[in-house]
N, C-alpha and C. Protein backbone atom coordinates (compact mmCIF):
# COMPACT_ATOMS: atom_id res chain seq x y z
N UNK A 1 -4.46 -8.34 4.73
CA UNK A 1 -4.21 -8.21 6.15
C UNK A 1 -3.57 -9.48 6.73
N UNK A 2 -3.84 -10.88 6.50
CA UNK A 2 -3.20 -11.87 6.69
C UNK A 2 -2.03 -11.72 6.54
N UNK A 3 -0.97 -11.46 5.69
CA UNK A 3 0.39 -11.26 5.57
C UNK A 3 1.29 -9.74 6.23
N UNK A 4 0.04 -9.08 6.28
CA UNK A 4 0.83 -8.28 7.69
C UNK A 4 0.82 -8.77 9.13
N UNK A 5 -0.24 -9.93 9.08
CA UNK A 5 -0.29 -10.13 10.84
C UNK A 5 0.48 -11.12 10.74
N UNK A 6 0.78 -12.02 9.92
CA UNK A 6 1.70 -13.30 9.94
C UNK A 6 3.21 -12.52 9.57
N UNK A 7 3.72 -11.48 9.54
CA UNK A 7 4.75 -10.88 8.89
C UNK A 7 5.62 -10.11 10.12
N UNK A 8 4.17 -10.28 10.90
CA UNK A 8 4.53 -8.96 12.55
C UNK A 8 4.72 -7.84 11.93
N UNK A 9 3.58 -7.05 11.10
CA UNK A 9 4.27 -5.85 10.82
C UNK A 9 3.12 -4.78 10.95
N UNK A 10 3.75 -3.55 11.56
CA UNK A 10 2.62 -2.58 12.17
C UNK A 10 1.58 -1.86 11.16
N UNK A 11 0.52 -1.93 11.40
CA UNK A 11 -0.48 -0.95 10.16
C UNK A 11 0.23 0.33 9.65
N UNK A 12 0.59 0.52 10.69
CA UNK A 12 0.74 2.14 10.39
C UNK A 12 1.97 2.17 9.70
N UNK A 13 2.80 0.56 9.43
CA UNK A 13 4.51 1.14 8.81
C UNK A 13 4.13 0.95 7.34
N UNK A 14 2.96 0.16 7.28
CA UNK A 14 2.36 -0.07 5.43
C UNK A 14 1.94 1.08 5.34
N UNK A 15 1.27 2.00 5.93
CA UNK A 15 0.26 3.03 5.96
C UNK A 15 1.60 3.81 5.08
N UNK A 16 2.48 4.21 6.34
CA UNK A 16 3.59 5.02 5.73
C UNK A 16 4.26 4.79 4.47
N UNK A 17 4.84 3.25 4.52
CA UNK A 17 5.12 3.19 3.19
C UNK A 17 4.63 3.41 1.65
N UNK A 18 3.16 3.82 1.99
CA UNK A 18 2.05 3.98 0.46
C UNK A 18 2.22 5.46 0.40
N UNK A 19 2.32 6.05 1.41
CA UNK A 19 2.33 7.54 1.63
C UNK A 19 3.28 8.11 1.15
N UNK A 20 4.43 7.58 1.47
CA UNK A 20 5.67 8.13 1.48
C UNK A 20 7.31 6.91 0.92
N UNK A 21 6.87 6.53 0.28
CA UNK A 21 7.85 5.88 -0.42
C UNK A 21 9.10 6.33 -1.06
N UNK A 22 10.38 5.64 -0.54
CA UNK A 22 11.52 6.20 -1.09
C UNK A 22 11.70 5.97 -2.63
N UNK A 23 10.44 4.95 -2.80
CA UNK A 23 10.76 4.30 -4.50
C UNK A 23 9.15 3.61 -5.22
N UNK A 24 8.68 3.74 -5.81
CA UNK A 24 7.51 3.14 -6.50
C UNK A 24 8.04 2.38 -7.54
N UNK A 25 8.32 1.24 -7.89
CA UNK A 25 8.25 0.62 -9.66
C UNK A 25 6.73 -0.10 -9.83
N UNK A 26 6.64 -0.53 -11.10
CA UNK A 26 5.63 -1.34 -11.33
C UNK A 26 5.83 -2.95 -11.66
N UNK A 27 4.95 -3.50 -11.14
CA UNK A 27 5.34 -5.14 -11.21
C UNK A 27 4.41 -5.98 -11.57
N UNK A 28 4.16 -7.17 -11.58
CA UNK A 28 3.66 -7.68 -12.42
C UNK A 28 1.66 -7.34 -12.21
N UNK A 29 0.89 -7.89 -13.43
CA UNK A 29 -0.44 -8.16 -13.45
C UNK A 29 -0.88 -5.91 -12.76
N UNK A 30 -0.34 -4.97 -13.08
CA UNK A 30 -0.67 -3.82 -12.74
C UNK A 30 -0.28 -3.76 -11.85
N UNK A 31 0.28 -4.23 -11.19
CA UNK A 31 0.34 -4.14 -9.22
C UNK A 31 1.58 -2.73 -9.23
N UNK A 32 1.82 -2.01 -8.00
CA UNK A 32 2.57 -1.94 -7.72
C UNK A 32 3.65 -2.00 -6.50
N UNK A 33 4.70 -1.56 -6.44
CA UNK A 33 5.64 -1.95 -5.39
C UNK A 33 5.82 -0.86 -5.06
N UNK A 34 6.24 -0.69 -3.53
CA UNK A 34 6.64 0.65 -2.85
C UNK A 34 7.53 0.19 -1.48
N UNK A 35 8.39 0.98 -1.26
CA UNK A 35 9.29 0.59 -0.32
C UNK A 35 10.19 1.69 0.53
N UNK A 36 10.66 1.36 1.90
CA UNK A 36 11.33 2.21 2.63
C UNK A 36 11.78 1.44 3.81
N UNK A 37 12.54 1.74 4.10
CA UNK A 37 13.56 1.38 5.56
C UNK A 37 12.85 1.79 6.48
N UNK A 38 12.70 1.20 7.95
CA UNK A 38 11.42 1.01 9.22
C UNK A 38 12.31 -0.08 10.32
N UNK A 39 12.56 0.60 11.29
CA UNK A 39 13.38 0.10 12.11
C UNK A 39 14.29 -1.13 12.07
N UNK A 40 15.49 -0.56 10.98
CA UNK A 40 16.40 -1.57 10.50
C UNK A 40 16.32 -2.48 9.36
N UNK A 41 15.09 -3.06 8.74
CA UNK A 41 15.04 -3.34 7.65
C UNK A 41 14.32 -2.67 6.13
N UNK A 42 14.01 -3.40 5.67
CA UNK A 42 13.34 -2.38 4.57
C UNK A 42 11.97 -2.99 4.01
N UNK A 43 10.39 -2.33 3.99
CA UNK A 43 9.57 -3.09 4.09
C UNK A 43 8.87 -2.86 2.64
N UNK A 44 8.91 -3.68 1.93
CA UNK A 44 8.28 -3.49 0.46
C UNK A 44 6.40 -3.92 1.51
N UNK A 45 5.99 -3.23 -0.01
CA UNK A 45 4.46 -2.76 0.20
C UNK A 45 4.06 -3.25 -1.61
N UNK A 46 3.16 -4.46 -1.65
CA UNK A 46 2.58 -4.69 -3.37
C UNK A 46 1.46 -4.11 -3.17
N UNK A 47 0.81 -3.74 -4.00
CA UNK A 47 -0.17 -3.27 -3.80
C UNK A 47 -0.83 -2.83 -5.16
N UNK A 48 -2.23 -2.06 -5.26
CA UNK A 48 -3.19 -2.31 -6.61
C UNK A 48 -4.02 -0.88 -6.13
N UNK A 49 -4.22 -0.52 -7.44
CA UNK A 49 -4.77 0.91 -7.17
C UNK A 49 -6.32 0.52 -7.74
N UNK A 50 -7.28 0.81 -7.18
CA UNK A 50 -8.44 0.04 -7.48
C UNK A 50 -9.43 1.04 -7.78
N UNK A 51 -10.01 1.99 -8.69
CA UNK A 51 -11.18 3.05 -8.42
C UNK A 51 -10.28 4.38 -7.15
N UNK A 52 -11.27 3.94 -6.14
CA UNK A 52 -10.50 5.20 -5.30
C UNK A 52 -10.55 4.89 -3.87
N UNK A 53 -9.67 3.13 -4.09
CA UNK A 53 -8.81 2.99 -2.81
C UNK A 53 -7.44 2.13 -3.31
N UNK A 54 -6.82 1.69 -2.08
CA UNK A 54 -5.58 1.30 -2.25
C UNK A 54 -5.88 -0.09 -1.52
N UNK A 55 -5.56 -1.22 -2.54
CA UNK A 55 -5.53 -2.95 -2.34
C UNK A 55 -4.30 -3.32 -1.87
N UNK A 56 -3.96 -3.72 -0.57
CA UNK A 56 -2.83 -4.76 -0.45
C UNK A 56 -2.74 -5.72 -0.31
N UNK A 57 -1.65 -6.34 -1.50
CA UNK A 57 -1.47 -7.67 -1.71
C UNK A 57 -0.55 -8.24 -0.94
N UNK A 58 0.29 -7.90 -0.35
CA UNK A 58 1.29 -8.34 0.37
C UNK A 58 2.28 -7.54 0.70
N UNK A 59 3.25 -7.97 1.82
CA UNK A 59 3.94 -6.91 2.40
C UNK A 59 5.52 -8.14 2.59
N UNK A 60 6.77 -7.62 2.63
CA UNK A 60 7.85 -8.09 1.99
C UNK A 60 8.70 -7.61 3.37
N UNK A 61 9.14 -8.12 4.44
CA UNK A 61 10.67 -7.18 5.07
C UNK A 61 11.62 -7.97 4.34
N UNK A 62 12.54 -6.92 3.98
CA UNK A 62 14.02 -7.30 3.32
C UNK A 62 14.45 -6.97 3.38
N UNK A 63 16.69 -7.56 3.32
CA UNK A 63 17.70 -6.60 3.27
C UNK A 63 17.80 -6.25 1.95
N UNK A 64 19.44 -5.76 1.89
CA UNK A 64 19.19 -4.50 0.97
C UNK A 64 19.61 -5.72 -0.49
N UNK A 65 20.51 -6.76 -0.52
CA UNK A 65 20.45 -7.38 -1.31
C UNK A 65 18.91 -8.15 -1.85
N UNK A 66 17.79 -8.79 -1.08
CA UNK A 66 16.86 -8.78 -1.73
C UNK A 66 15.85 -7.84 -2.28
N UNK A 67 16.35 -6.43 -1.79
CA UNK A 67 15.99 -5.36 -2.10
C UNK A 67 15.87 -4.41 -3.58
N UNK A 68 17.58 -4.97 -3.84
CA UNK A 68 17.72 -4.44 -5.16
C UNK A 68 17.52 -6.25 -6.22
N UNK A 69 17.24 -6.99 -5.80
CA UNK A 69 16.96 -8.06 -6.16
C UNK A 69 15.28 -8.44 -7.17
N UNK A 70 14.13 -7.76 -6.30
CA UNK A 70 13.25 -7.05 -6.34
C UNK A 70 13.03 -5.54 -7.49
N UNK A 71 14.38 -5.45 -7.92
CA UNK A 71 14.02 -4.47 -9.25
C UNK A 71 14.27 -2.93 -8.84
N UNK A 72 14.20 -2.91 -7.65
CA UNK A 72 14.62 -1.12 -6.75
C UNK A 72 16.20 -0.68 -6.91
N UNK A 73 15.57 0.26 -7.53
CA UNK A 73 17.16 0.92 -8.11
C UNK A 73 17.61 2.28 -7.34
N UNK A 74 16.78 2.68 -6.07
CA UNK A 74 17.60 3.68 -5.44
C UNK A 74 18.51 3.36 -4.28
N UNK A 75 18.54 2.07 -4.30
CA UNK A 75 19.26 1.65 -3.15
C UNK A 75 20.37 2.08 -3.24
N UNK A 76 21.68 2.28 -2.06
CA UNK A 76 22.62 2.88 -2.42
C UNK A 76 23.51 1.32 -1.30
N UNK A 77 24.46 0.75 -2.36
CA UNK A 77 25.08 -0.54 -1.42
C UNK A 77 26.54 0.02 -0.62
């Protein structure tokens, strides 16, 4: 939660992004990554699947070059 409130970024746009992701890969130590576009930029979501909830590790706004930078291959440039 620290890096969404220091990030300015709304609960509910992480909420969405776990829900509904344009892209899932996997990244390091099990984690994974999830991501989607949210009023103009694009907000990666790390995160850890734990038993039977969802851990977030941190939350990312980026353009589309650190985007596909990050390993996301549906981006379209």
């Amino acid at each position: 939660m620290k890096r969404i409130k220091e990030r300015e970024v709304d609960i509910e746009f992480v909420e969405q992004v776990i829900k509904e992701p344009l892209e899932v890969i996997d990244v390091k130590f099990g984690r994974k990554a999830a991501y989607r576009k949210l009023d103009g930029y694009y907000l990666i979501v790390v995160f850890e699947e734990q038993k039977d909830e969802i851990v977030i590790v941190t939350v990312l706004k980026v353009d589309d070059a650190r985007l596909n930078r990050y390993g996301f291959n549906r981006i379209r440039f």
